[in-house]
Each structure stands twice: as C-alpha cells, then as structure tokens.
C-alpha atoms as a PDB file:
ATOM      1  CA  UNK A   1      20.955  -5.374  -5.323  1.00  0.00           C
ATOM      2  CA  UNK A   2      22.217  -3.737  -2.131  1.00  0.00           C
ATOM      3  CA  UNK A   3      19.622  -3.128   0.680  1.00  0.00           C
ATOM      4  CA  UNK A   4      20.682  -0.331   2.702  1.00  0.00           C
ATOM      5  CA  UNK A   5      19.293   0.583   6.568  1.00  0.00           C
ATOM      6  CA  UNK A   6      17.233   3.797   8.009  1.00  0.00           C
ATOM      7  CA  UNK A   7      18.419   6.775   9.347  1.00  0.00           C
ATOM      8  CA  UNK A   8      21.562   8.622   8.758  1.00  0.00           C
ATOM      9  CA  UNK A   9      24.239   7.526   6.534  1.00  0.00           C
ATOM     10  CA  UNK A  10      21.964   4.816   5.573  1.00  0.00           C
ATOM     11  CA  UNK A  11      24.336   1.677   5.907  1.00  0.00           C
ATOM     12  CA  UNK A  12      24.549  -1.275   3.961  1.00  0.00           C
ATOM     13  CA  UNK A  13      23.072  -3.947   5.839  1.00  0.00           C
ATOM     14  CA  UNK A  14      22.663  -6.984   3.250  1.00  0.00           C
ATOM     15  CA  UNK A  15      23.394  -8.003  -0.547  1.00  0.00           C
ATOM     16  CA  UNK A  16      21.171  -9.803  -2.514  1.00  0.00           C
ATOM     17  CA  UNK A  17      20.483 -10.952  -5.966  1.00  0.00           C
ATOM     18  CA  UNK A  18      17.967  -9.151  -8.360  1.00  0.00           C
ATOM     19  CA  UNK A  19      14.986 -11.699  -7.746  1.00  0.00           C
ATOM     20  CA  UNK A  20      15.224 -12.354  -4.301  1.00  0.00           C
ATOM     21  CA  UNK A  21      11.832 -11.929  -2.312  1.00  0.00           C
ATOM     22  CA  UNK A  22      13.971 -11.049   1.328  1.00  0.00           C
ATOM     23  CA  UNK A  23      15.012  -7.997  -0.082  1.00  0.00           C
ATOM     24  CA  UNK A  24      13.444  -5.129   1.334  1.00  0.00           C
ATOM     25  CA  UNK A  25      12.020  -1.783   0.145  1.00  0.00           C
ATOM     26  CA  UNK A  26      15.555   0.586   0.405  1.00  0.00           C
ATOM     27  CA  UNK A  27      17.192  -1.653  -2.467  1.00  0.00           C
ATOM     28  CA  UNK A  28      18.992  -0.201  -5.452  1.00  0.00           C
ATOM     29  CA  UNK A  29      20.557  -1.888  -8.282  1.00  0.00           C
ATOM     30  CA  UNK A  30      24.790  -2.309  -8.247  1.00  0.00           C
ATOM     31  CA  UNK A  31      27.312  -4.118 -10.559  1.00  0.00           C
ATOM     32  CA  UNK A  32      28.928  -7.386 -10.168  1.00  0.00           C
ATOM     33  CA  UNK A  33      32.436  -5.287  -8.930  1.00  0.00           C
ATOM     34  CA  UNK A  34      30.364  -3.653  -6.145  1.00  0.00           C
ATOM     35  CA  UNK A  35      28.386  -6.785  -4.933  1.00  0.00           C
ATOM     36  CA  UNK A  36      32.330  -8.715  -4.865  1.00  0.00           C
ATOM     37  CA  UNK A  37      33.727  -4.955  -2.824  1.00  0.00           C
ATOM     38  CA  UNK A  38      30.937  -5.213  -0.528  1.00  0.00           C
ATOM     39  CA  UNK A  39      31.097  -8.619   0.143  1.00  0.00           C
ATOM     40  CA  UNK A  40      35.003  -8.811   0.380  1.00  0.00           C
ATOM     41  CA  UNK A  41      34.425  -6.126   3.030  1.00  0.00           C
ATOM     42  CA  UNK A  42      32.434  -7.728   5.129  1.00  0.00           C
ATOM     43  CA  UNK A  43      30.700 -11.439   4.314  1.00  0.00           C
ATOM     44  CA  UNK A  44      27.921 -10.860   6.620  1.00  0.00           C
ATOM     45  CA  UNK A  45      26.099  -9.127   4.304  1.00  0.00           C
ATOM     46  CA  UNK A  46      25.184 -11.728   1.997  1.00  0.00           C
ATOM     47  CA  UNK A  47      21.438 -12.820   1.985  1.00  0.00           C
ATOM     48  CA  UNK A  48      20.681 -15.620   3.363  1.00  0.00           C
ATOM     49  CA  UNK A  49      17.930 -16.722   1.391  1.00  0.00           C
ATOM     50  CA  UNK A  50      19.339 -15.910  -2.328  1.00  0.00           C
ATOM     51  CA  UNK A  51      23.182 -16.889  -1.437  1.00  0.00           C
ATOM     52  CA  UNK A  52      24.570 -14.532  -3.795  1.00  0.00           C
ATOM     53  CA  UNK A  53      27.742 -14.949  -2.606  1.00  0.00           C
ATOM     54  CA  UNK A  54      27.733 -18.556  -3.636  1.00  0.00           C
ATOM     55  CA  UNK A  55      26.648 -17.282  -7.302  1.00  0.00           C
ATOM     56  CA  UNK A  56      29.617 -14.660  -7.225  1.00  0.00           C
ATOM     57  CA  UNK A  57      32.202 -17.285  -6.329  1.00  0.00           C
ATOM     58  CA  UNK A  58      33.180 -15.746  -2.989  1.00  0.00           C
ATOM     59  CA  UNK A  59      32.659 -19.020  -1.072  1.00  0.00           C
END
C-alpha cells in the first residue's frame, strides 16, 4: 500500500504492507513492481513498523 501526504501533488511519504495498522487514511493499493520503484527511489519510505522492505528483499 502506498500512503501518500496532503495538499497538492499529494506526495508519497511511506510504503507499507497491506495489514499494517501505521498506515494512515490516504492509502491505496499498488503492485509488488511499484512498492520495489518506490522504494529503489528513495528507502526512506519504508514503514517502520511493517518492514516491507525486508519482505520485498530490498535489504
């Protein structure tokens, strides 16, 4: 799931996996290729509670 911010052009601001309870209310489901772009793009984005990067194999 990607959690995206407020206001215009409503940034990315974190990555999580479907049944994580940090992720916020702005969250929309994305595939497996855009969760690895995303990530790739900037690894600050991960969540820190569901480590989905982890699960992915980025790290």
């Amino acid at each position: 799931m990607v959690e995206q911010g407020i206001g215009v052009g409503r940034r990315v601001v974190a990555v999580h996996q479907g049944w994580c309870p940090m992720s916020g209310k702005r969250t929309s489901p994305i595939t497996r290729d855009e969760a690895l772009r995303l990530l790739g793009e900037d690894t600050e984005r991960t969540c820190l509670q569901c480590w989905l990067d982890t699960d992915l194999g980025v790290l």
